[in-house]
C-alpha atoms as a PDB file:
ATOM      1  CA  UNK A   1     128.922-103.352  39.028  1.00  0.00           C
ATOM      2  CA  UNK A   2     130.789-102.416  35.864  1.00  0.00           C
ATOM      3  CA  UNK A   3     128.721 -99.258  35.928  1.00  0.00           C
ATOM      4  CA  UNK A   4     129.927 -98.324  39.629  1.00  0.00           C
ATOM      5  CA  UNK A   5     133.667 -98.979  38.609  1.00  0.00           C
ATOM      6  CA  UNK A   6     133.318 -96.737  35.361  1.00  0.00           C
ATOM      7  CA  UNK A   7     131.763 -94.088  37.670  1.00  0.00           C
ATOM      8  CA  UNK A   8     134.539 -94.812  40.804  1.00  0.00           C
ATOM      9  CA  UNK A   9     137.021 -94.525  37.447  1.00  0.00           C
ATOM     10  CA  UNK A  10     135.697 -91.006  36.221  1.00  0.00           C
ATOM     11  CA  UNK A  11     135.875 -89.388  39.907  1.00  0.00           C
ATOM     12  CA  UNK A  12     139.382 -90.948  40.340  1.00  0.00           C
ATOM     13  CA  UNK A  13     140.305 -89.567  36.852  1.00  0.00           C
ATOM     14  CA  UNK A  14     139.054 -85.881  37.929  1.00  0.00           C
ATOM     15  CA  UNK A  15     140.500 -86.170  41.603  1.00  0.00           C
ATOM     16  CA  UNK A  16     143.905 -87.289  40.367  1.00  0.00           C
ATOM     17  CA  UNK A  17     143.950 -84.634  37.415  1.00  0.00           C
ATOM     18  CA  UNK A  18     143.239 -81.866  40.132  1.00  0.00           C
ATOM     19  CA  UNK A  19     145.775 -82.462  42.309  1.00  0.00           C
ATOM     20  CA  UNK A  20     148.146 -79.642  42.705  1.00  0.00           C
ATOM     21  CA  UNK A  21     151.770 -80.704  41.284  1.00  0.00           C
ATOM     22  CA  UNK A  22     155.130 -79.818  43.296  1.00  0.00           C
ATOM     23  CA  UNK A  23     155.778 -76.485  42.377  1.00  0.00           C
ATOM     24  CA  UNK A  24     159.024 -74.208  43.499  1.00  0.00           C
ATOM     25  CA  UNK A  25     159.321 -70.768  45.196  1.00  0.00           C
ATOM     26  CA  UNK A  26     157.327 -67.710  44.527  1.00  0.00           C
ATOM     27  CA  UNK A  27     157.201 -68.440  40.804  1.00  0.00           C
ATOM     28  CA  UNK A  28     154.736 -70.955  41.392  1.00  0.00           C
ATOM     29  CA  UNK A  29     151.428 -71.307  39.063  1.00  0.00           C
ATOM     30  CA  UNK A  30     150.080 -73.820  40.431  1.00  0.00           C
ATOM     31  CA  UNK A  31     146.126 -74.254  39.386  1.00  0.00           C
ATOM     32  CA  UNK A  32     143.499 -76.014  41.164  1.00  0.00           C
ATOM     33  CA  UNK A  33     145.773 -76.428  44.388  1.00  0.00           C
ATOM     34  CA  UNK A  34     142.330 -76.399  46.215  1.00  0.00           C
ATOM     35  CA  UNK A  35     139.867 -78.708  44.513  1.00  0.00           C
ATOM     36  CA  UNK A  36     138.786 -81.236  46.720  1.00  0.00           C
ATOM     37  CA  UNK A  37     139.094 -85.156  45.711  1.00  0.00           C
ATOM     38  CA  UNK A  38     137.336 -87.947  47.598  1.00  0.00           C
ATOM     39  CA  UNK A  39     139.038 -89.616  50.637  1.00  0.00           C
ATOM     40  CA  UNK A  40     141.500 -92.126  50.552  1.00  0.00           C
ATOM     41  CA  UNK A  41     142.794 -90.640  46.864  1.00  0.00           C
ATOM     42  CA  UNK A  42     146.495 -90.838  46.923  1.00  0.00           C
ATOM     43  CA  UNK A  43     148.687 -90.063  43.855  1.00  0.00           C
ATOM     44  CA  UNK A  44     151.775 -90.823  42.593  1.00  0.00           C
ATOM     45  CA  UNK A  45     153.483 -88.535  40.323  1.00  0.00           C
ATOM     46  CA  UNK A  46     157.197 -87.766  38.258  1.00  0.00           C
ATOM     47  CA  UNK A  47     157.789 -84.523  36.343  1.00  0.00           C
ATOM     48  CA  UNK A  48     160.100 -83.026  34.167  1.00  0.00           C
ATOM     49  CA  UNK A  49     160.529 -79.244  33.956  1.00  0.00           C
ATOM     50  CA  UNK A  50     162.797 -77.130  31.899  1.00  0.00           C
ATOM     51  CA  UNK A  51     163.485 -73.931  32.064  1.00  0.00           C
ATOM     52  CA  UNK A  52     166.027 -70.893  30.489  1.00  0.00           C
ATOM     53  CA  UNK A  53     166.710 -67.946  31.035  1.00  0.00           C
ATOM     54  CA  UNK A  54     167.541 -65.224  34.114  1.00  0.00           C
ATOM     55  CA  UNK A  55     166.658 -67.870  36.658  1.00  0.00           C
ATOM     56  CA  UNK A  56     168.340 -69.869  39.745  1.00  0.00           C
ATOM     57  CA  UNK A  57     167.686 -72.768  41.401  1.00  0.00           C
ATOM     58  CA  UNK A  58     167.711 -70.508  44.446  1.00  0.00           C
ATOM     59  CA  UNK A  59     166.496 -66.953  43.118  1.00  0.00           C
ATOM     60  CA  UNK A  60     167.717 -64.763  46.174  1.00  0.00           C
ATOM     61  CA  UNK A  61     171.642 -65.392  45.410  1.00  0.00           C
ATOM     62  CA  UNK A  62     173.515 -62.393  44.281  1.00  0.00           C
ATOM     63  CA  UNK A  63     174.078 -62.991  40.831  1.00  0.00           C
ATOM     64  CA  UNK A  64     173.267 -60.593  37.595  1.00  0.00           C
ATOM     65  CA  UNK A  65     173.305 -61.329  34.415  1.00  0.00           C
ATOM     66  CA  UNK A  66     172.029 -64.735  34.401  1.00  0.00           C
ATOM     67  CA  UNK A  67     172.118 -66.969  32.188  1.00  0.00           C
ATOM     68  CA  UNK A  68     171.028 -70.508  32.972  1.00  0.00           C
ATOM     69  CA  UNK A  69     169.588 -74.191  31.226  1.00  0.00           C
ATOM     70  CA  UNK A  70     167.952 -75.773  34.401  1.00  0.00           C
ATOM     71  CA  UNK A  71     166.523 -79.396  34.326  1.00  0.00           C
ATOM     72  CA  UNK A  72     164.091 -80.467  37.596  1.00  0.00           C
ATOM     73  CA  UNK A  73     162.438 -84.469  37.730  1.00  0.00           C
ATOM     74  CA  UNK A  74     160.557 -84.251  40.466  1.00  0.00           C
ATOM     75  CA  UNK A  75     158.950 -87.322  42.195  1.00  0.00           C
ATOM     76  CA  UNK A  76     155.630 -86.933  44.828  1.00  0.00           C
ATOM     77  CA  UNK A  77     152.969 -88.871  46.525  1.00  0.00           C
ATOM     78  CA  UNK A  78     150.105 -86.907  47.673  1.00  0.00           C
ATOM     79  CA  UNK A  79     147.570 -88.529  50.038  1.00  0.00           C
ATOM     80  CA  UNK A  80     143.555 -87.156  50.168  1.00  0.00           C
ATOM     81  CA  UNK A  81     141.912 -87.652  53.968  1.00  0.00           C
ATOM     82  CA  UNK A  82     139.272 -86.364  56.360  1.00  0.00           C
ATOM     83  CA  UNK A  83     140.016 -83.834  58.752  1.00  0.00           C
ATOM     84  CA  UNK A  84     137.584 -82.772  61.092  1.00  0.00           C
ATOM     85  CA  UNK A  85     135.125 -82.962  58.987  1.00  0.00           C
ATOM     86  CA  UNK A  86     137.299 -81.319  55.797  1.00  0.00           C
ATOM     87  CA  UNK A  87     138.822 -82.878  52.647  1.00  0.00           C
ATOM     88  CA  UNK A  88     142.556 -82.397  53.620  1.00  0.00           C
ATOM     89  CA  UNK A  89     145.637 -83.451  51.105  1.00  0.00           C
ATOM     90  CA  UNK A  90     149.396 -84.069  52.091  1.00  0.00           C
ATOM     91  CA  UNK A  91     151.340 -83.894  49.438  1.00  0.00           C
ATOM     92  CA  UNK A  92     155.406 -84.890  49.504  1.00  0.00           C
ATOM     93  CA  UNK A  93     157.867 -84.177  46.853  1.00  0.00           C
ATOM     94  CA  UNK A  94     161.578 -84.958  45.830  1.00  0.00           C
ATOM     95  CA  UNK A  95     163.773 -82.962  43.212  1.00  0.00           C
ATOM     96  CA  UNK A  96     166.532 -84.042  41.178  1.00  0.00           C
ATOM     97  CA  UNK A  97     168.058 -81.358  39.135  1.00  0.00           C
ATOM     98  CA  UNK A  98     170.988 -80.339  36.806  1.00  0.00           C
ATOM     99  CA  UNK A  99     171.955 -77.607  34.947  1.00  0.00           C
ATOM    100  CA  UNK A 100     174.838 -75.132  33.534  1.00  0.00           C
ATOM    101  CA  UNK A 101     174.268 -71.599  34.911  1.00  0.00           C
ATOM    102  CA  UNK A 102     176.721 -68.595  34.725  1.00  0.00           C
ATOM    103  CA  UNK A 103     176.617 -65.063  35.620  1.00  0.00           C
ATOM    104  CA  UNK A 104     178.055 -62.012  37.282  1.00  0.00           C
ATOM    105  CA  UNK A 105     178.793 -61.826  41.202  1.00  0.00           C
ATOM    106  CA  UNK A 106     180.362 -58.063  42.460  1.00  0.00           C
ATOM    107  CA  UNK A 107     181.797 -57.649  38.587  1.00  0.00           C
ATOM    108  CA  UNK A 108     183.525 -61.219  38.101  1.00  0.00           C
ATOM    109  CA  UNK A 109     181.991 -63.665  35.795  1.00  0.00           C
ATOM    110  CA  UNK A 110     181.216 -67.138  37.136  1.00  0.00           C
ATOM    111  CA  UNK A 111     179.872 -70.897  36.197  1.00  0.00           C
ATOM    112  CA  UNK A 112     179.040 -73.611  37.371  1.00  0.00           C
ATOM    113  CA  UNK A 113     176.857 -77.468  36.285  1.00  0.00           C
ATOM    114  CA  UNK A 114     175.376 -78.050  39.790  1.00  0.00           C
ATOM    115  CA  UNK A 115     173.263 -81.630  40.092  1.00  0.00           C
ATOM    116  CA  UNK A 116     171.804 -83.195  42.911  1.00  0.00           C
ATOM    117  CA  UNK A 117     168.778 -83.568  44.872  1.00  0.00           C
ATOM    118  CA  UNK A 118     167.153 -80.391  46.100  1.00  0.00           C
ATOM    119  CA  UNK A 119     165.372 -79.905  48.735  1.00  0.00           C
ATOM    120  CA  UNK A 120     162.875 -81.823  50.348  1.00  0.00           C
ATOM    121  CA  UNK A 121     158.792 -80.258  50.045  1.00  0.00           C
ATOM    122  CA  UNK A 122     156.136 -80.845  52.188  1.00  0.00           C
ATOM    123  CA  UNK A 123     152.620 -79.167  52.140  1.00  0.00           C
ATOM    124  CA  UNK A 124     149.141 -79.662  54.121  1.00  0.00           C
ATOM    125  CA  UNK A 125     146.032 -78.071  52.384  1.00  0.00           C
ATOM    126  CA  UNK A 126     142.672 -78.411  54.333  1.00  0.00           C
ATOM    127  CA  UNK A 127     139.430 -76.921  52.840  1.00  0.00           C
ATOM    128  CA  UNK A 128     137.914 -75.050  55.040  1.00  0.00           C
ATOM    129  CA  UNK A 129     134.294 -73.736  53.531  1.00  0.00           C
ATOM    130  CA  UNK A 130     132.357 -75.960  50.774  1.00  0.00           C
ATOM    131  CA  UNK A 131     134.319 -78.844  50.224  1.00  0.00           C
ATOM    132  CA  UNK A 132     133.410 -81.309  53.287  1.00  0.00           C
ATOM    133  CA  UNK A 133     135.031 -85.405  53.526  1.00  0.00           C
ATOM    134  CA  UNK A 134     133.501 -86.813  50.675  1.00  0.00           C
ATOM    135  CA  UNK A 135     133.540 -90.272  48.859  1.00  0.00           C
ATOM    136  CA  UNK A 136     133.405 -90.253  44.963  1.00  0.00           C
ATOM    137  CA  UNK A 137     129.436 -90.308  45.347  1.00  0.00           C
ATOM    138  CA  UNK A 138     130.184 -86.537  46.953  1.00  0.00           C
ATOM    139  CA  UNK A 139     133.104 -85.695  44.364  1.00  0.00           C
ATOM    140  CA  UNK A 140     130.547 -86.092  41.743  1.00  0.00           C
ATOM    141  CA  UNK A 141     127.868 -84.030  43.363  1.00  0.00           C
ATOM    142  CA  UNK A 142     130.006 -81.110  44.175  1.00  0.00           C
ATOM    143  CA  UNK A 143     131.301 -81.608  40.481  1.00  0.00           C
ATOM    144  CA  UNK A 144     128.070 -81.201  39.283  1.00  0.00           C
ATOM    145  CA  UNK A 145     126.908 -78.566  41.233  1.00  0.00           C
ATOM    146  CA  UNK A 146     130.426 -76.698  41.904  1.00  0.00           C
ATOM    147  CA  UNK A 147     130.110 -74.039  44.933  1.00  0.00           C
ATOM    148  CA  UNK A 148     132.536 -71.525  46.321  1.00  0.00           C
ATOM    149  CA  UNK A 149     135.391 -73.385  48.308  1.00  0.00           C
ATOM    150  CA  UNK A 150     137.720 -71.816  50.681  1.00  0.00           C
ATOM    151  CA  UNK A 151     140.999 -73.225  51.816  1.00  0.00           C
ATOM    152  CA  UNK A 152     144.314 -73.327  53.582  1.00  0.00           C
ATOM    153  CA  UNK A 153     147.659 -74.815  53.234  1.00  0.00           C
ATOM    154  CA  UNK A 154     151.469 -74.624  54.802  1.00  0.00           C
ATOM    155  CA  UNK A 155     154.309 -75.640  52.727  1.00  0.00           C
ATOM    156  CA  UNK A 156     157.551 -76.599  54.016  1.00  0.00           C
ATOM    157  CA  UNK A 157     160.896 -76.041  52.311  1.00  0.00           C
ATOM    158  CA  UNK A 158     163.326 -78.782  54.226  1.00  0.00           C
ATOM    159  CA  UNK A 159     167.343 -77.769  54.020  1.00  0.00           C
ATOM    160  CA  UNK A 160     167.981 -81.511  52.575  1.00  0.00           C
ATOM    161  CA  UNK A 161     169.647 -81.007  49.075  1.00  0.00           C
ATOM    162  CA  UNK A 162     172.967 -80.663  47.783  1.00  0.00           C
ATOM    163  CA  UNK A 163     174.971 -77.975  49.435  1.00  0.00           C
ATOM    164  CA  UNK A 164     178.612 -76.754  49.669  1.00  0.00           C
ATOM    165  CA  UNK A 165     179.260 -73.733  51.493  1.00  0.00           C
ATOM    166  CA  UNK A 166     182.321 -72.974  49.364  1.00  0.00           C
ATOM    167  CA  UNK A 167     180.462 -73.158  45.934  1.00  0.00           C
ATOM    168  CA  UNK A 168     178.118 -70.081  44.972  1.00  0.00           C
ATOM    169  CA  UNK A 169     175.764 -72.052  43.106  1.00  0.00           C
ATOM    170  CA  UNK A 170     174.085 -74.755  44.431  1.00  0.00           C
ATOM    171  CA  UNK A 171     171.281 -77.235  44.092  1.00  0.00           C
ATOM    172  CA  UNK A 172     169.982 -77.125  47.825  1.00  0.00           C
ATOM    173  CA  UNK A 173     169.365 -74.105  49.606  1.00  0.00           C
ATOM    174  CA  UNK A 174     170.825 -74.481  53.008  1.00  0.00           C
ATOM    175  CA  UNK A 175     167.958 -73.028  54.755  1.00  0.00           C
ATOM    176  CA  UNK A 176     164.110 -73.582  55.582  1.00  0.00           C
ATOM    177  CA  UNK A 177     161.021 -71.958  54.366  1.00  0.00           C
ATOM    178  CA  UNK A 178     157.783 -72.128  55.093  1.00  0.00           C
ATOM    179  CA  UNK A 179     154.491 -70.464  53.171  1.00  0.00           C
ATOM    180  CA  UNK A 180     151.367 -70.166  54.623  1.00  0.00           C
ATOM    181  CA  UNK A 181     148.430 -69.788  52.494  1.00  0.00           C
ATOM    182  CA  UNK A 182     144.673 -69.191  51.573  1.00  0.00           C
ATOM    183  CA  UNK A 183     142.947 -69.877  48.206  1.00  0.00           C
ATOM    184  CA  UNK A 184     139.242 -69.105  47.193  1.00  0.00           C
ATOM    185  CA  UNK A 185     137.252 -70.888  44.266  1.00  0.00           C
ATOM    186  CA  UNK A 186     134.621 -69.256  42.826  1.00  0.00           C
ATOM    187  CA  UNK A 187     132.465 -70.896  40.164  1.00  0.00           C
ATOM    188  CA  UNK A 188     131.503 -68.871  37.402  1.00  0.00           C
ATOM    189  CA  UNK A 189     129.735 -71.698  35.205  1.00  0.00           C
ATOM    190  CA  UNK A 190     129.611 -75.104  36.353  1.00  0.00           C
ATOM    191  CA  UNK A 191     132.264 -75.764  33.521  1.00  0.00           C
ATOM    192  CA  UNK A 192     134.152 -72.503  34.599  1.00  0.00           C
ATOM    193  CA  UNK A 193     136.216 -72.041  38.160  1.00  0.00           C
ATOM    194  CA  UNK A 194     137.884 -68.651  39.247  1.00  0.00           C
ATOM    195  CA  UNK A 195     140.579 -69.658  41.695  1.00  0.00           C
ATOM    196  CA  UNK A 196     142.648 -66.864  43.390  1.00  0.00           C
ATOM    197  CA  UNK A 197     145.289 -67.691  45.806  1.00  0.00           C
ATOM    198  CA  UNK A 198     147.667 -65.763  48.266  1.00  0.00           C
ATOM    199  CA  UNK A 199     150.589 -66.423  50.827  1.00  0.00           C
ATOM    200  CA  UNK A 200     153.919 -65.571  51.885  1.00  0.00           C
ATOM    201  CA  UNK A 201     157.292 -67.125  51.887  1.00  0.00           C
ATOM    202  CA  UNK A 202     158.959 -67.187  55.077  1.00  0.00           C
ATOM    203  CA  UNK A 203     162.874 -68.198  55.014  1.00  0.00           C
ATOM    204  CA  UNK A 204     165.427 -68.730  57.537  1.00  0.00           C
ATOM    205  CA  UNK A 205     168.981 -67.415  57.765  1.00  0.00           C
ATOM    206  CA  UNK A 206     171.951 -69.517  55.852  1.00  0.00           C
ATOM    207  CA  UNK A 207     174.530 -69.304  57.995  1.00  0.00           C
ATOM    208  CA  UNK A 208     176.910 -71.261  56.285  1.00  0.00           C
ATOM    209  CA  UNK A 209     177.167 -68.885  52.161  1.00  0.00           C
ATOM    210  CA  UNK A 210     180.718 -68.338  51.167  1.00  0.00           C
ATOM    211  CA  UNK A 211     181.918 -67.597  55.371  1.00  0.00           C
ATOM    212  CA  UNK A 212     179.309 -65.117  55.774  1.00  0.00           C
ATOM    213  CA  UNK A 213     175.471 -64.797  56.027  1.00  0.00           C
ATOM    214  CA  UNK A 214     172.961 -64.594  53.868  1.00  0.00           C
ATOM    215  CA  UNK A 215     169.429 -63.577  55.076  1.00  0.00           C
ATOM    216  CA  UNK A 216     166.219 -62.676  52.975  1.00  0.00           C
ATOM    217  CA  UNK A 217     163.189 -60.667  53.271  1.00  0.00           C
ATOM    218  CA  UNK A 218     159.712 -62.562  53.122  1.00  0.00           C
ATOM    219  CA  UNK A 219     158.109 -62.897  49.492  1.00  0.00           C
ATOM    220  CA  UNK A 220     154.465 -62.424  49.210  1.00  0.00           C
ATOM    221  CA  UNK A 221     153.027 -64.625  46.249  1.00  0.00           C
ATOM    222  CA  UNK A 222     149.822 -64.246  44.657  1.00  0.00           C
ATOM    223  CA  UNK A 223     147.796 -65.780  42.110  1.00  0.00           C
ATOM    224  CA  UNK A 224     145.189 -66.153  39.533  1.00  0.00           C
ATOM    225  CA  UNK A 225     143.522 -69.276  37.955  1.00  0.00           C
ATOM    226  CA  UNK A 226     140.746 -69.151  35.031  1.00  0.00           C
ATOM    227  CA  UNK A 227     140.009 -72.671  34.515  1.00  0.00           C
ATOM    228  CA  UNK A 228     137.540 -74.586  32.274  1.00  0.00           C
ATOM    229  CA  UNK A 229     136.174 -78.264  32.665  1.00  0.00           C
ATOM    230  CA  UNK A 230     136.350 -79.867  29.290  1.00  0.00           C
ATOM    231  CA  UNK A 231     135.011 -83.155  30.669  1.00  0.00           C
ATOM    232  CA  UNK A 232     136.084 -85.136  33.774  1.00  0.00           C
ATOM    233  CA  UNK A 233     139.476 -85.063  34.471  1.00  0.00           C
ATOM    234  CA  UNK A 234     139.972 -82.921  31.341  1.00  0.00           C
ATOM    235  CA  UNK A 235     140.603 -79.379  31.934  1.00  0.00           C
ATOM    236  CA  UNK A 236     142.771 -76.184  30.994  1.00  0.00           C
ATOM    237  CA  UNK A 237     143.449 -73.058  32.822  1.00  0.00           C
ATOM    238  CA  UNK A 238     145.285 -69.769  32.209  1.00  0.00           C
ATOM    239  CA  UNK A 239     147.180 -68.860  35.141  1.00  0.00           C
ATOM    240  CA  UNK A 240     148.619 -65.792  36.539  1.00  0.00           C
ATOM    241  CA  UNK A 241     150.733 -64.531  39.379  1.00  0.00           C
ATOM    242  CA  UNK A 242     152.214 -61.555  41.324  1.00  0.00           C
ATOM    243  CA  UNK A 243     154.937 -61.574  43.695  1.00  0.00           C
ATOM    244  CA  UNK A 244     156.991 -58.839  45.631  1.00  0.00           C
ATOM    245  CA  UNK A 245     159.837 -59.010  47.957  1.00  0.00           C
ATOM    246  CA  UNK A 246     162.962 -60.769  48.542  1.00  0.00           C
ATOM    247  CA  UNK A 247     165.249 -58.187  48.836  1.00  0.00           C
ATOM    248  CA  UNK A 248     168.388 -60.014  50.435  1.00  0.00           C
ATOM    249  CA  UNK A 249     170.943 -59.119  52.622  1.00  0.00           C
ATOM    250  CA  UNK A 250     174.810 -60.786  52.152  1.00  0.00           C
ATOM    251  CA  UNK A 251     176.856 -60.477  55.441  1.00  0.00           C
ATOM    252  CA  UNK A 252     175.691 -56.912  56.802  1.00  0.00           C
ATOM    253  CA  UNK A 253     175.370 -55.265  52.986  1.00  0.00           C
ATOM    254  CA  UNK A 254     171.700 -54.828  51.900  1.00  0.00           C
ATOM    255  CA  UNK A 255     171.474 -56.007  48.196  1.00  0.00           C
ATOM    256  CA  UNK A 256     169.205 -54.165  45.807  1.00  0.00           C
ATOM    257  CA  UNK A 257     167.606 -57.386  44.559  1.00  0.00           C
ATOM    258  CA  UNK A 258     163.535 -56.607  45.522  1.00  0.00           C
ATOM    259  CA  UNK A 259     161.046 -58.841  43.488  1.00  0.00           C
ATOM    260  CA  UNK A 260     158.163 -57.224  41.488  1.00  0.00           C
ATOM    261  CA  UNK A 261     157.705 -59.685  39.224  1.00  0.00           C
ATOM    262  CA  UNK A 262     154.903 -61.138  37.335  1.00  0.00           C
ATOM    263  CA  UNK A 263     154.187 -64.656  35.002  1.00  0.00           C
ATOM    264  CA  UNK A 264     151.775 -65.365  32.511  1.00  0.00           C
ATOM    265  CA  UNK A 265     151.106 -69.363  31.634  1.00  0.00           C
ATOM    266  CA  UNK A 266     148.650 -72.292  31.107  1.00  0.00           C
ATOM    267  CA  UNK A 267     147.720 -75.881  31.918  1.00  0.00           C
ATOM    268  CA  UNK A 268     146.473 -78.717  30.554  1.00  0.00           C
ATOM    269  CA  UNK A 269     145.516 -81.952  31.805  1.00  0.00           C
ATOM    270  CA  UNK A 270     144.630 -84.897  30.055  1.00  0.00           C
ATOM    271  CA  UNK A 271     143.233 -88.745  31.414  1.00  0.00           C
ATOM    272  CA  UNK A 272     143.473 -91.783  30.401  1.00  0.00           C
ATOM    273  CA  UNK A 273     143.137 -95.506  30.728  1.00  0.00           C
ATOM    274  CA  UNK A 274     141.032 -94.636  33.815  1.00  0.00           C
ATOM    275  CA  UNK A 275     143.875 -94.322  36.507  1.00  0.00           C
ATOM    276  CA  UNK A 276     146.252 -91.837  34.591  1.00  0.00           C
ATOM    277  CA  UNK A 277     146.492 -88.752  33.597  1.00  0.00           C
ATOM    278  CA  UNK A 278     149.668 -86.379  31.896  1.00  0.00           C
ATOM    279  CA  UNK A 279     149.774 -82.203  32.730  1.00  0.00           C
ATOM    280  CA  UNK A 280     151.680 -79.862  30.573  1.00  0.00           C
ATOM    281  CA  UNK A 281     152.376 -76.335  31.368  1.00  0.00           C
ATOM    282  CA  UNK A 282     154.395 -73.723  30.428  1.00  0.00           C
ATOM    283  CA  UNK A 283     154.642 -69.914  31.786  1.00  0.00           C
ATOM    284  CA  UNK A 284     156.842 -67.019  30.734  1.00  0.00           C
ATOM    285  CA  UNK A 285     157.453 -63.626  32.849  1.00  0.00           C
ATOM    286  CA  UNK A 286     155.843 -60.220  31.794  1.00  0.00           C
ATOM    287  CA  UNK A 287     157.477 -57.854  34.538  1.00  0.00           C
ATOM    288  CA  UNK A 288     160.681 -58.709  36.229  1.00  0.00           C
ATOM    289  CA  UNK A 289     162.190 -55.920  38.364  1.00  0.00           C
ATOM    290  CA  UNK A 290     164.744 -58.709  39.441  1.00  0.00           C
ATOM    291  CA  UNK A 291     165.733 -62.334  38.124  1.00  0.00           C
ATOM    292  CA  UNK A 292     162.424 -64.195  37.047  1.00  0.00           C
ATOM    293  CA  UNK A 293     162.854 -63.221  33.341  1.00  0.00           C
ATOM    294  CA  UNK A 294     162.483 -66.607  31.671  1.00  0.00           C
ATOM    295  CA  UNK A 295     160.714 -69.515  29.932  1.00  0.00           C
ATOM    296  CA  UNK A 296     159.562 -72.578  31.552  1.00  0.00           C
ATOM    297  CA  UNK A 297     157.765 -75.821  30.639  1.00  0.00           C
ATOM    298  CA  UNK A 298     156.904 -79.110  32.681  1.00  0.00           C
ATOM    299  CA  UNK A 299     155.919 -82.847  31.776  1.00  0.00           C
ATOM    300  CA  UNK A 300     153.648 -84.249  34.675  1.00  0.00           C
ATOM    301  CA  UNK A 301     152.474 -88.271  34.963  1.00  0.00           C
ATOM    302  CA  UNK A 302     150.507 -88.525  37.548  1.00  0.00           C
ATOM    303  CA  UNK A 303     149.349 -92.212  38.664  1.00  0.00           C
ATOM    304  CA  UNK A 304     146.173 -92.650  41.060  1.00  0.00           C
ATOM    305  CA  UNK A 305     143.818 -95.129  43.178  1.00  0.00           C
ATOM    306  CA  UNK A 306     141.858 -95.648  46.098  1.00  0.00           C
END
């Protein structure tokens, strides 16, 4: 018995470690958001991010010359299940956030401290090629003997934070977005996992920004994971992405605000005491043709059974 509960402990400590953390926008790097953990996982988790520089809690509002100190906790539960046959994971997430931000809007300089809760995350990821419903007996097969997984996901952007119509800067976003997505594993080693991912952000209209509109075009987000499997639930990965779009329109004038941006960052993830685990990443941009210009680093603990 002892010997079953160390090996249920080592799966949960690789499932729980794998688990993709809340992440925010098209400046996601989010590694491993596909891995596969056995059914019945769920995880609780609380994060801390910081981040400084040319970035906004919402990036599409028309401000230049950024300057901004933004704190995010975030709190989530993900839960691991069968579907039709798959390994599927819903994962729900709540953000807190403060922060002093200032900037230029049409030529006139403006501030603001925002806090509140943003808004409300949901996303469903089902694999659809080489990760089946498993148990931790399976987890530790396929760990083993890693093959190429394909998968989808949907993530939901709810309009539930902080909002006020009359303020410029804001903590919620006043509108929805969704971002479909499919992500590809490919083993190189069975220590060694290529992960690419791709999707596109979707957003609705916010009818209600300073008595006008405010409308933007769809984002499409792609990324790149090299990852390496120190030992279970142990890992590190440098991560990548690629996004272009956005370009906004305020009222019925077409803002020259398109994204063609690019990050660079990496991850590690570290167990312990068989149920825990703590994640720390950190990611910088390389090419910013607008906003995205600036340094960020999270704090992830992540608590999980079955």
């Amino acid at each position: 018995m002892p010997r079953l509960v160390s090996r249920f402990h080592c799966v949960l400590l690789f499932a729980l470690a794998t688990l993709p953390a809340t992440t925010a926008a098209a400046q996601d790097l989010t590694p491993r958001a596909y891995w596969p953990a056995p059914d019945g996982t769920k995880v609780v988790g609380f994060a801390y991010q910081y981040s400084s520089g040319d970035v906004l809690v919402d990036p599409s509002l028309p401000v230049v010359g950024v300057a901004s100190k933004i704190h995010v906790t975030v709190l989530s539960y993900t839960q691991v299940f069968g579907l039709a046959g798959r390994t599927a994971n819903l994962q729900l997430s709540l953000p807190y956030s403060w922060s002093d931000t200032s900037g230029f809007l049409e030529g006139q300089f403006v501030s603001r401290s925002p806090a509140g809760f943003g808004d409300i995350r949901a996303r469903l990821s089902v694999n659809l090629v080489g990760a089946p419903s498993m148990d931790p007996a399976g987890m530790q097969q396929l760990r083993a003997n890693p093959r190429p997984i394909i998968g989808a996901s949907v993530a939901v952007q709810i309009p539930s934070g902080t909002y006020d119509a009359d303020r410029l800067l804001n903590v919620g976003t006043n509108r929805w977005a969704v971002k479909p997505a499919v992500g590809f594993i490919l083993p190189i080693r069975p220590t060694w996992l290529l992960e690419l991912d791709a999707g596109v952000w979707l957003f609705s209209t916010n009818d209600e920004f300073l008595g006008t509109t405010r409308r933007q075009d769809p984002i499409l987000s792609t990324e790149m994971h090299l990852i390496t499997r120190i030992r279970p639930g142990f890992w590190a990965s440098f991560d990548a992405n690629f996004y272009v779009g956005g370009r906004t329109t305020v009222g019925e004038a077409i803002r020259a605000d398109l994204q063609r941006n690019s990050r660079l960052g990496g991850t590690l993830t570290f167990p312990f005491r068989g149920r825990h685990a703590l994640r720390a990443n950190a990611s910088f941009g390389i090419i910013t043709k607008s906003g995205g210009d600036f340094f960020s680093t999270s704090v992830s603990y992540l608590y999980g059974w079955r």
